[in-house]
C-alpha atoms as a PDB file:
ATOM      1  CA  UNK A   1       9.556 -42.672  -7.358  1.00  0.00           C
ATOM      2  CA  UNK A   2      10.298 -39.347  -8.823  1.00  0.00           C
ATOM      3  CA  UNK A   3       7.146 -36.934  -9.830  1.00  0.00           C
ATOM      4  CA  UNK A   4       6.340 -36.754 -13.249  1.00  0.00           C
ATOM      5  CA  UNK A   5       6.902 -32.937 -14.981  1.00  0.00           C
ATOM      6  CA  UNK A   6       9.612 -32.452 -12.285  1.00  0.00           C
ATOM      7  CA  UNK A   7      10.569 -28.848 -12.731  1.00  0.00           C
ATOM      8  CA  UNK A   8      13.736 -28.329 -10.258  1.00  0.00           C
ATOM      9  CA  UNK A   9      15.075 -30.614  -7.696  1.00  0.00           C
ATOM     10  CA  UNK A  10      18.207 -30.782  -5.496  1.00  0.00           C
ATOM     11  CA  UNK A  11      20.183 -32.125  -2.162  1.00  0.00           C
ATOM     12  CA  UNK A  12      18.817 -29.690   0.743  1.00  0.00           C
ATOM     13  CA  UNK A  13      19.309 -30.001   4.291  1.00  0.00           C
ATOM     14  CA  UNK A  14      22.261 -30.844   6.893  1.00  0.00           C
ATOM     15  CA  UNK A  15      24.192 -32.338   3.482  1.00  0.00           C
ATOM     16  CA  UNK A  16      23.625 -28.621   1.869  1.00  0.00           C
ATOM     17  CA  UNK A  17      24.108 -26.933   5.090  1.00  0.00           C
ATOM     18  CA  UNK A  18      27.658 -28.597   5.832  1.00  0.00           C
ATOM     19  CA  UNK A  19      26.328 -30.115   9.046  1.00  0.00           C
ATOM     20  CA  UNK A  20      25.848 -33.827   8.437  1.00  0.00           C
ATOM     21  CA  UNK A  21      26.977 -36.374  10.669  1.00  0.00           C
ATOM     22  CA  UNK A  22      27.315 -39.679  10.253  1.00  0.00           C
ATOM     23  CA  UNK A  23      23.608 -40.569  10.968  1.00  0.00           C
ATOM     24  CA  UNK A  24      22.245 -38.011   8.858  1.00  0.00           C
ATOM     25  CA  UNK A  25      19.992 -38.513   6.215  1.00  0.00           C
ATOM     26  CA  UNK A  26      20.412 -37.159   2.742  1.00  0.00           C
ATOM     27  CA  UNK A  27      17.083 -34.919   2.073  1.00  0.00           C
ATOM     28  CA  UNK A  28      15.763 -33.816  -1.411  1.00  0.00           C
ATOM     29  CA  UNK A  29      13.750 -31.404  -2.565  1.00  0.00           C
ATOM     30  CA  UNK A  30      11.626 -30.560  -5.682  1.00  0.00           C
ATOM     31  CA  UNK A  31       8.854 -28.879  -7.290  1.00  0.00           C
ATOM     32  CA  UNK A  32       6.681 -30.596 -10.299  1.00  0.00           C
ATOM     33  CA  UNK A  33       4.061 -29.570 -12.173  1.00  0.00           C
ATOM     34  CA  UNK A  34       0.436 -30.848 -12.714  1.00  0.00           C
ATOM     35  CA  UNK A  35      -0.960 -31.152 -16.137  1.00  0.00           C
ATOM     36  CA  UNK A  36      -2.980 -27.995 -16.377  1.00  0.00           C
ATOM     37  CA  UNK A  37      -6.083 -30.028 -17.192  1.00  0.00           C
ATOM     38  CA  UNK A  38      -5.422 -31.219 -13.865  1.00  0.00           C
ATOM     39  CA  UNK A  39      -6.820 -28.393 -12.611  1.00  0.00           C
ATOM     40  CA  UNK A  40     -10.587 -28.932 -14.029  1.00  0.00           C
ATOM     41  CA  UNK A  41     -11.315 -31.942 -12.879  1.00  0.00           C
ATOM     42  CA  UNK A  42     -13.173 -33.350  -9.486  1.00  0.00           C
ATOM     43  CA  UNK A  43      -9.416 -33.742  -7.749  1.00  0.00           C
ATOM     44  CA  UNK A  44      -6.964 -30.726  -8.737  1.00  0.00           C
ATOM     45  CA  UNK A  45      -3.922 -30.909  -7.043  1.00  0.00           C
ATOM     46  CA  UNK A  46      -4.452 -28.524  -3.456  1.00  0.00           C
ATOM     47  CA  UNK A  47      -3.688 -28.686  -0.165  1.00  0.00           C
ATOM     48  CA  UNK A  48      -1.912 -32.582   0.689  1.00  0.00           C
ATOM     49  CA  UNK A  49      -2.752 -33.503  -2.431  1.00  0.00           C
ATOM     50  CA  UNK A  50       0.017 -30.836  -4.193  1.00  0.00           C
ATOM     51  CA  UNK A  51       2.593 -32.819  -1.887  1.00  0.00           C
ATOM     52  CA  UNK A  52       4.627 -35.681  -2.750  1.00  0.00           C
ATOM     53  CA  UNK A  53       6.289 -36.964   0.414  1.00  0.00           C
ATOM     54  CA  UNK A  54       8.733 -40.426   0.351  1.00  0.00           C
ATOM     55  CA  UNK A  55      10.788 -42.039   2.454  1.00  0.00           C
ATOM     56  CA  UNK A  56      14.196 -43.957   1.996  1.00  0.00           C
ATOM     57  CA  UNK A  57      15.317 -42.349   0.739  1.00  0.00           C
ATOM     58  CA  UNK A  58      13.731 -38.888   2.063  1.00  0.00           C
ATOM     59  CA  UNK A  59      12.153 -36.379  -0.619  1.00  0.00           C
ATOM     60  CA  UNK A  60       9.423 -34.018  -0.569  1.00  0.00           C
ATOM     61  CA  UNK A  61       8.072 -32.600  -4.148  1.00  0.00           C
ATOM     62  CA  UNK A  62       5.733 -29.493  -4.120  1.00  0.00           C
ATOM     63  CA  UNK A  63       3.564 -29.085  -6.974  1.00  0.00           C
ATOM     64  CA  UNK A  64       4.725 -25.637  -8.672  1.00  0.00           C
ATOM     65  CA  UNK A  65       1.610 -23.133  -7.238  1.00  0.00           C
ATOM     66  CA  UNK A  66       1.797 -24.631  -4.210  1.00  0.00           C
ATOM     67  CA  UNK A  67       5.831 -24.135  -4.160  1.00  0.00           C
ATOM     68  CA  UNK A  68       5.453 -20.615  -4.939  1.00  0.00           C
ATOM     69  CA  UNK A  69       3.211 -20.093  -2.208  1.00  0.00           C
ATOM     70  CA  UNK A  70       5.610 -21.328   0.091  1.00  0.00           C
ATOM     71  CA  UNK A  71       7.855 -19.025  -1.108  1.00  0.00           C
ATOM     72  CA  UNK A  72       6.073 -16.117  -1.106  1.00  0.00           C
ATOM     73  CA  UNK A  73       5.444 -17.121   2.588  1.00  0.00           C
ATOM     74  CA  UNK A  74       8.876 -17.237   3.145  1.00  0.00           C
ATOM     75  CA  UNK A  75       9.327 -20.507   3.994  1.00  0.00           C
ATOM     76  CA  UNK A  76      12.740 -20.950   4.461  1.00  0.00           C
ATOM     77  CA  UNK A  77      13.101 -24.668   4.196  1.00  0.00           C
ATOM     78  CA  UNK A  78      11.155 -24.300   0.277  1.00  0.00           C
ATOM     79  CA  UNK A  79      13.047 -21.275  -0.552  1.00  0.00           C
ATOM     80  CA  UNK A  80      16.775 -22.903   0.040  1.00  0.00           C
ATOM     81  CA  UNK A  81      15.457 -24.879  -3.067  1.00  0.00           C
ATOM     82  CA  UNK A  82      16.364 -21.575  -4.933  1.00  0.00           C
ATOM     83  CA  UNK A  83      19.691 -20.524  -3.538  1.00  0.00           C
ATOM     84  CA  UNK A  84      21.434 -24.612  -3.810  1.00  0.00           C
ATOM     85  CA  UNK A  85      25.018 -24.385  -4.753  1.00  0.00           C
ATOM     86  CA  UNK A  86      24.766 -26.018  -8.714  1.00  0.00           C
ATOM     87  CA  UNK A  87      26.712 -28.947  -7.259  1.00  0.00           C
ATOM     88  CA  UNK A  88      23.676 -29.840  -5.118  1.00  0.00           C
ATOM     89  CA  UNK A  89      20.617 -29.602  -7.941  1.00  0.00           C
ATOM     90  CA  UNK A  90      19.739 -33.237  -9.949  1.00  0.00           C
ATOM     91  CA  UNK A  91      17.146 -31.443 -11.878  1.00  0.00           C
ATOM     92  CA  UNK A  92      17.256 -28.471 -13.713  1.00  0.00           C
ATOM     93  CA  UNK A  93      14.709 -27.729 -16.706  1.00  0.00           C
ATOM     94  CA  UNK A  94      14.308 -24.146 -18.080  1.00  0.00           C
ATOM     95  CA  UNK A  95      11.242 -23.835 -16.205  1.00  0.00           C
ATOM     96  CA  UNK A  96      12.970 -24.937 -13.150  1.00  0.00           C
ATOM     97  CA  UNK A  97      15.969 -22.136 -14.115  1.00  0.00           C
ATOM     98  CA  UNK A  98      13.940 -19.503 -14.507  1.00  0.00           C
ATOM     99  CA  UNK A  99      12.194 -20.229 -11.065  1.00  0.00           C
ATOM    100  CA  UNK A 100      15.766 -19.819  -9.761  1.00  0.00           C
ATOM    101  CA  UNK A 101      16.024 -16.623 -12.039  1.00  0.00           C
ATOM    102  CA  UNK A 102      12.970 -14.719 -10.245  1.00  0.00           C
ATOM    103  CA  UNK A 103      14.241 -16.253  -6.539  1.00  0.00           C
ATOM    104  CA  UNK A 104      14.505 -12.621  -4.734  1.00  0.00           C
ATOM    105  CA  UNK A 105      10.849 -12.002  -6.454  1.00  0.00           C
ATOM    106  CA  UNK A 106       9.493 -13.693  -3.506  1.00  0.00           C
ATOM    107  CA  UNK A 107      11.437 -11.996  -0.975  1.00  0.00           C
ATOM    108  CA  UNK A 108       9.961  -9.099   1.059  1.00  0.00           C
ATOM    109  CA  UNK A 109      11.791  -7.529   4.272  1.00  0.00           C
ATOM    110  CA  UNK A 110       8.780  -8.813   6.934  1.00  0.00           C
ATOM    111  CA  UNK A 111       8.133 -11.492   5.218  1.00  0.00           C
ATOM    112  CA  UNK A 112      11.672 -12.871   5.910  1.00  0.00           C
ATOM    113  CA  UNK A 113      12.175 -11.413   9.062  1.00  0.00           C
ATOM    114  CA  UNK A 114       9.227 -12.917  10.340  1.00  0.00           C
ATOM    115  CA  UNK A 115       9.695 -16.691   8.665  1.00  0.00           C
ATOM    116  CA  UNK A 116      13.242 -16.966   9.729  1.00  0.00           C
ATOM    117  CA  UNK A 117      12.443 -15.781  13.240  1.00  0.00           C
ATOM    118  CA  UNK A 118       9.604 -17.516  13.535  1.00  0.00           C
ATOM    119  CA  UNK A 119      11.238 -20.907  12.258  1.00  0.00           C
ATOM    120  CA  UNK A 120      14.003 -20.373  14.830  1.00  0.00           C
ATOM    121  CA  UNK A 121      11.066 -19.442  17.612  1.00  0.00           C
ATOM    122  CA  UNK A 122      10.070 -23.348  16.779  1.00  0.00           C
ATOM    123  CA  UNK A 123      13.121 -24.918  16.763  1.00  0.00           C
ATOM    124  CA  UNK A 124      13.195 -23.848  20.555  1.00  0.00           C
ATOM    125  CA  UNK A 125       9.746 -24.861  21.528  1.00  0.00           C
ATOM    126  CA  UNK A 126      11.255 -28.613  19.872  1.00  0.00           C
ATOM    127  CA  UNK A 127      13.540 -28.668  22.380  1.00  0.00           C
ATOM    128  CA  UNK A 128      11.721 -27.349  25.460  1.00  0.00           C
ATOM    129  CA  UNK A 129       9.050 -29.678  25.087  1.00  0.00           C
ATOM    130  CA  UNK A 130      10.985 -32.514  24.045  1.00  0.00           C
ATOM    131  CA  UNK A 131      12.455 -32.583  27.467  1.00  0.00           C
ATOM    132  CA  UNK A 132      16.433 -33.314  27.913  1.00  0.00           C
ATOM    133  CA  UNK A 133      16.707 -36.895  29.425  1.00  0.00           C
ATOM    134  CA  UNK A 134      17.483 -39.482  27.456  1.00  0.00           C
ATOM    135  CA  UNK A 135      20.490 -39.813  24.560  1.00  0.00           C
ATOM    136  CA  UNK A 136      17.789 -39.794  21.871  1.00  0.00           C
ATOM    137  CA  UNK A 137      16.125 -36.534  23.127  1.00  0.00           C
ATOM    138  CA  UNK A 138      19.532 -35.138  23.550  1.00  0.00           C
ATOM    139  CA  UNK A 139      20.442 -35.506  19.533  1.00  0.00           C
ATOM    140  CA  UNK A 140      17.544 -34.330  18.651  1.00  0.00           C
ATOM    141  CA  UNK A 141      17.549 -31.415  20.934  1.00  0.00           C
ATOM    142  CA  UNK A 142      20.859 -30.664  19.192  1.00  0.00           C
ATOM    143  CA  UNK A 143      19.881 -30.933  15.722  1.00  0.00           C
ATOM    144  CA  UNK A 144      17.132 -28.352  16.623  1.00  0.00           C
ATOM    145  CA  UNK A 145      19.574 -26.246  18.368  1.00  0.00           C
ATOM    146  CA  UNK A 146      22.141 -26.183  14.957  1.00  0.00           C
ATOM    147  CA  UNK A 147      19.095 -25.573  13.266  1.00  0.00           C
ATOM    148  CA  UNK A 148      18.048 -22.630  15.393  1.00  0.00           C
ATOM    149  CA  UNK A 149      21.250 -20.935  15.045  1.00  0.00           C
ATOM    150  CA  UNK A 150      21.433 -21.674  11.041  1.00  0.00           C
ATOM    151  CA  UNK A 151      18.354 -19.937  10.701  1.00  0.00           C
ATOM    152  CA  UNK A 152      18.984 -16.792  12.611  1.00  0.00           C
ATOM    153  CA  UNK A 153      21.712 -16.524  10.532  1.00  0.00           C
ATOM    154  CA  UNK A 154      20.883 -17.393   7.041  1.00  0.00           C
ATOM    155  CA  UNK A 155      17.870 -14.844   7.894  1.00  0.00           C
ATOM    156  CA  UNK A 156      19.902 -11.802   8.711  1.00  0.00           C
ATOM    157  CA  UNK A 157      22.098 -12.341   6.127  1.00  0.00           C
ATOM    158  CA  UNK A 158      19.159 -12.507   4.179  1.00  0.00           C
ATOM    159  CA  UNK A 159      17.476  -9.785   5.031  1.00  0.00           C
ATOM    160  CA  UNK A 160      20.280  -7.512   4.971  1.00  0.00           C
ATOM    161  CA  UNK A 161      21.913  -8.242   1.705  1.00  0.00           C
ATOM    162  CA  UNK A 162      19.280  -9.956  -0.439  1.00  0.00           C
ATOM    163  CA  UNK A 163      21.366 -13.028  -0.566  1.00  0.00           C
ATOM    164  CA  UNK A 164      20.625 -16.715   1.359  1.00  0.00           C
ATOM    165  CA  UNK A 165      23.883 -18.893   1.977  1.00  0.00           C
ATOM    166  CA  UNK A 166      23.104 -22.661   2.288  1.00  0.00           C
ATOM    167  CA  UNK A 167      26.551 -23.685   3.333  1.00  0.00           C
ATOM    168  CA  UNK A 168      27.851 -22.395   7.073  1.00  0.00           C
ATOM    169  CA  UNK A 169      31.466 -20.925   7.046  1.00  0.00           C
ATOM    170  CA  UNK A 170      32.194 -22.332  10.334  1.00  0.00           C
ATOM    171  CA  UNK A 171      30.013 -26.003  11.068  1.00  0.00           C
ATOM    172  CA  UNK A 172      31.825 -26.530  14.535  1.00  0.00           C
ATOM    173  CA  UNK A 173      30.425 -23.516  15.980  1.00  0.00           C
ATOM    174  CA  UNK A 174      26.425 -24.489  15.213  1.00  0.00           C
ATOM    175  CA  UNK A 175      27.663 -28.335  16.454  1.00  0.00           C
ATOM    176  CA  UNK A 176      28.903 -26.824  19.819  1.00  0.00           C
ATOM    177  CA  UNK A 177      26.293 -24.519  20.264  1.00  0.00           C
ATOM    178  CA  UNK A 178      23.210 -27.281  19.551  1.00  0.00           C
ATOM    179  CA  UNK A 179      25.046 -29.911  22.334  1.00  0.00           C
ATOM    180  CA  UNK A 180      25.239 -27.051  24.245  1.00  0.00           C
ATOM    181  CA  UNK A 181      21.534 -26.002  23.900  1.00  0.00           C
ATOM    182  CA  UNK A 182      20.738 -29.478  24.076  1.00  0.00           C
ATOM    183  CA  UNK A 183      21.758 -29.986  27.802  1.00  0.00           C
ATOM    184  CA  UNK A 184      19.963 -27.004  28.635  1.00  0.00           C
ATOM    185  CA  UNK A 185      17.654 -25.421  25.987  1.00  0.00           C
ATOM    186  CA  UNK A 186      17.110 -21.933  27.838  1.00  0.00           C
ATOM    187  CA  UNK A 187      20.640 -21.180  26.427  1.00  0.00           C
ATOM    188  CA  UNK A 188      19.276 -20.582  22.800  1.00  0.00           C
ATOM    189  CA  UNK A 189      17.086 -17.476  24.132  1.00  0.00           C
ATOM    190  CA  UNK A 190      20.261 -14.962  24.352  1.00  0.00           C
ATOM    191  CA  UNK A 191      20.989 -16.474  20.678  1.00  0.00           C
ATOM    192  CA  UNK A 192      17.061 -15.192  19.866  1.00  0.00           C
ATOM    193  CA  UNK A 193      17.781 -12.209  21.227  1.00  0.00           C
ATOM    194  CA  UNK A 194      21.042 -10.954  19.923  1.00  0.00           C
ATOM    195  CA  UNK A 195      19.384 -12.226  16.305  1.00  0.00           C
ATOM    196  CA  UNK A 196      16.741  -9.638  17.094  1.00  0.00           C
ATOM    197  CA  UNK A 197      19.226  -6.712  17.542  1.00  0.00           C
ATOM    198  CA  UNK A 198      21.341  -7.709  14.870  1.00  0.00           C
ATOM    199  CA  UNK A 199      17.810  -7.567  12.621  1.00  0.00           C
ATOM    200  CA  UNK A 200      16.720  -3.887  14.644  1.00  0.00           C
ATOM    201  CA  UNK A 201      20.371  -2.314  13.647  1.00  0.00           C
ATOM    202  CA  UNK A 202      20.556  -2.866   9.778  1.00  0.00           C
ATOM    203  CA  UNK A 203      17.837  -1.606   7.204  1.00  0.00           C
ATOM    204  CA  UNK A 204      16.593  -4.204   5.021  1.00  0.00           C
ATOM    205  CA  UNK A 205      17.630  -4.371   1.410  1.00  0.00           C
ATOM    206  CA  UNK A 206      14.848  -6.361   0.748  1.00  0.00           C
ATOM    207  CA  UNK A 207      11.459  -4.877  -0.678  1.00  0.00           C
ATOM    208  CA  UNK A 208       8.458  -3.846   1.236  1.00  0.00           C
ATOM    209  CA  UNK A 209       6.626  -6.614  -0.673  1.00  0.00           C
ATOM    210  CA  UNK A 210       7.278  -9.928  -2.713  1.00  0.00           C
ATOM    211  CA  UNK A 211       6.725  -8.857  -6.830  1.00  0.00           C
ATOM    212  CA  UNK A 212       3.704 -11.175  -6.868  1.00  0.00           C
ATOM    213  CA  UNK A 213       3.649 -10.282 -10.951  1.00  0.00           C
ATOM    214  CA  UNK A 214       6.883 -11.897 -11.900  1.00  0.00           C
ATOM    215  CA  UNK A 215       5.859 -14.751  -9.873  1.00  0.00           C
ATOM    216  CA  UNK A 216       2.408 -15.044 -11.281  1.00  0.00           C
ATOM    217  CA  UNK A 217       3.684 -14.967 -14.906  1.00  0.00           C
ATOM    218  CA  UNK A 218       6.112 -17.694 -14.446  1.00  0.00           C
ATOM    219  CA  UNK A 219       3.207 -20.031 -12.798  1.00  0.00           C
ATOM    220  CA  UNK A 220       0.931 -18.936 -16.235  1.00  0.00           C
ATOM    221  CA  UNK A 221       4.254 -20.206 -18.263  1.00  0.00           C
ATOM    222  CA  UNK A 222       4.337 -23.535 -16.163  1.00  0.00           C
ATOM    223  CA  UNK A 223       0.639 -23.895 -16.945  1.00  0.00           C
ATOM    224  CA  UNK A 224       1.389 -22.823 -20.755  1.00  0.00           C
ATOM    225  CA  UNK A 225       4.109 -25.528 -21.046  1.00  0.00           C
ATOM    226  CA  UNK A 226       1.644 -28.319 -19.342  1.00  0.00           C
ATOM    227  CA  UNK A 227      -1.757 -26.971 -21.339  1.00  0.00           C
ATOM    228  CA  UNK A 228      -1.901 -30.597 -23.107  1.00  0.00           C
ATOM    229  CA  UNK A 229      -1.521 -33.939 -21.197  1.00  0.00           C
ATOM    230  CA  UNK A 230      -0.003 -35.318 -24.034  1.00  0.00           C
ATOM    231  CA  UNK A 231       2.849 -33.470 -23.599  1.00  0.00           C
ATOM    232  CA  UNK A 232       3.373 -33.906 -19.978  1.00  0.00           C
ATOM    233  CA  UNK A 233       6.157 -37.162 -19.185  1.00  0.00           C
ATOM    234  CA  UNK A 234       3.048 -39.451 -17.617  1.00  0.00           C
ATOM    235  CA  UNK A 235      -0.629 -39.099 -16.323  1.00  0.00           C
ATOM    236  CA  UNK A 236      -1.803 -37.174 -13.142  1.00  0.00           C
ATOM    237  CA  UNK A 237      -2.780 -39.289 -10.741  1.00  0.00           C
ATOM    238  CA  UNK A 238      -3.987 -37.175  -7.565  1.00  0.00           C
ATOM    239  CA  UNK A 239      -3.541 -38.382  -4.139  1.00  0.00           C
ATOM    240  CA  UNK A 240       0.031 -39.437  -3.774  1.00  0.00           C
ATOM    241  CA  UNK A 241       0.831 -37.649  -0.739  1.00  0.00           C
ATOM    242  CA  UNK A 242      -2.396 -38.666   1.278  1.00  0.00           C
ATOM    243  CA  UNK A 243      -1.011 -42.313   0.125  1.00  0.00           C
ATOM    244  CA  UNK A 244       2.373 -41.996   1.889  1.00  0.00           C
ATOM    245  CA  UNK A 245       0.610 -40.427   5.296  1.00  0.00           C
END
């Protein structure tokens, strides 16, 4: 069931990356937005409750201040919302364009340095504590290792010129290097730590800090548009993602 007042959605992932297989599922991504009077009541939408999270098929739906904090935290899997090839979005209203308009207003130089990195940090505690035994663990193990590398990359890149790729230019080489990290996991440290030098020797384009005013103002227009429940496409009903946990 799609979120009412959806605002921007699109096909994020392995399918966005270019690294699906043939068991991989197709993920989506969105961000909605609560009627403003939403926000006065006993329940506003916060915390679990500004998630939407469903299954078969897979799709998670942030309401819009919570989707902006995300982003202003960096988070890398919320930001790629922003930087989708067109073929990939399903949804596209104004509001959700001009979210895409202000993308680098989120960015700051630690702040990505520090999500990708620390994203990529994860994806290798995954696979040491996973263990590498059985044929299960091992695709897993892999999918964190692609994922691992795809993040110290899109970061850099990121962080050097102000611009995220979502597709890889070469798909093999992050397939070959997760089944390699997957039979033995300490193989994805030298990966860390070239990522690190490649970060120390460039100066970020990036800003010192996110512009937390352009963002602010297009949250105020969200709330603007949504001011009257009549005019939102349904009623709120909070809860929906403490439902589907």
């Amino acid at each position: 069931m799609t979120p009412r007042n959806l605002l921007l959605s699109g096909i994020v992932g392995s399918t966005a990356y270019g690294l699906a297989g043939p068991q991989s599922d197709i993920d989506r991504l969105g961000v909605y937005a609560a009627p403003t009077v939403a926000f006065h009541g006993l329940h506003p939408p916060a915390g679990r409750d500004a998630t939407i999270v469903q299954h078969d098929p897979d799709a998670t739906f942030h309401e819009a201040a919570k989707a902006a904090t995300l982003m202003l935290g960096g988070n890398p899997t919320v930001t790629e919302l922003l930087w989708l090839p067109d073929d990939l979005y399903e949804t596209r209203t104004p509001l959700g364009n001009d979210l895409i308009a202000i993308r680098r207003a989120f960015l700051s130089a630690k702040g990505t340095r520090d999500a990708y990195f620390g994203y990529a940090t994860s994806q290798l505690k995954r696979m040491v504590d996973t263990g590498q035994f059985a044929s299960k663990m091992r695709n897993r193990q892999a999918k964190h290792g692609r994922h691992l590398l795809r993040l110290l990359d899109q970061g850099f890149t990121l962080y050097a010129t102000g611009i995220l790729p979502i597709r890889v230019d070469n798909p093999q080489r992050y397939i070959d290097f997760g089944n390699a990290v997957a039979e033995n996991p300490d193989l994805a440290r030298p990966a860390l730590a070239a990522a690190e030098a490649r970060f120390d020797s460039v100066r970020s384009v990036l800003p010192a800090e996110p512009d937390r005013a352009t963002v602010e103002a297009w949250l105020l227009r969200v709330r603007r548009a949504y001011l009257d429940p009549t005019d939102s496409d349904g009623v709120w009903q909070p809860g929906p993602s403490s439902q589907g946990r």
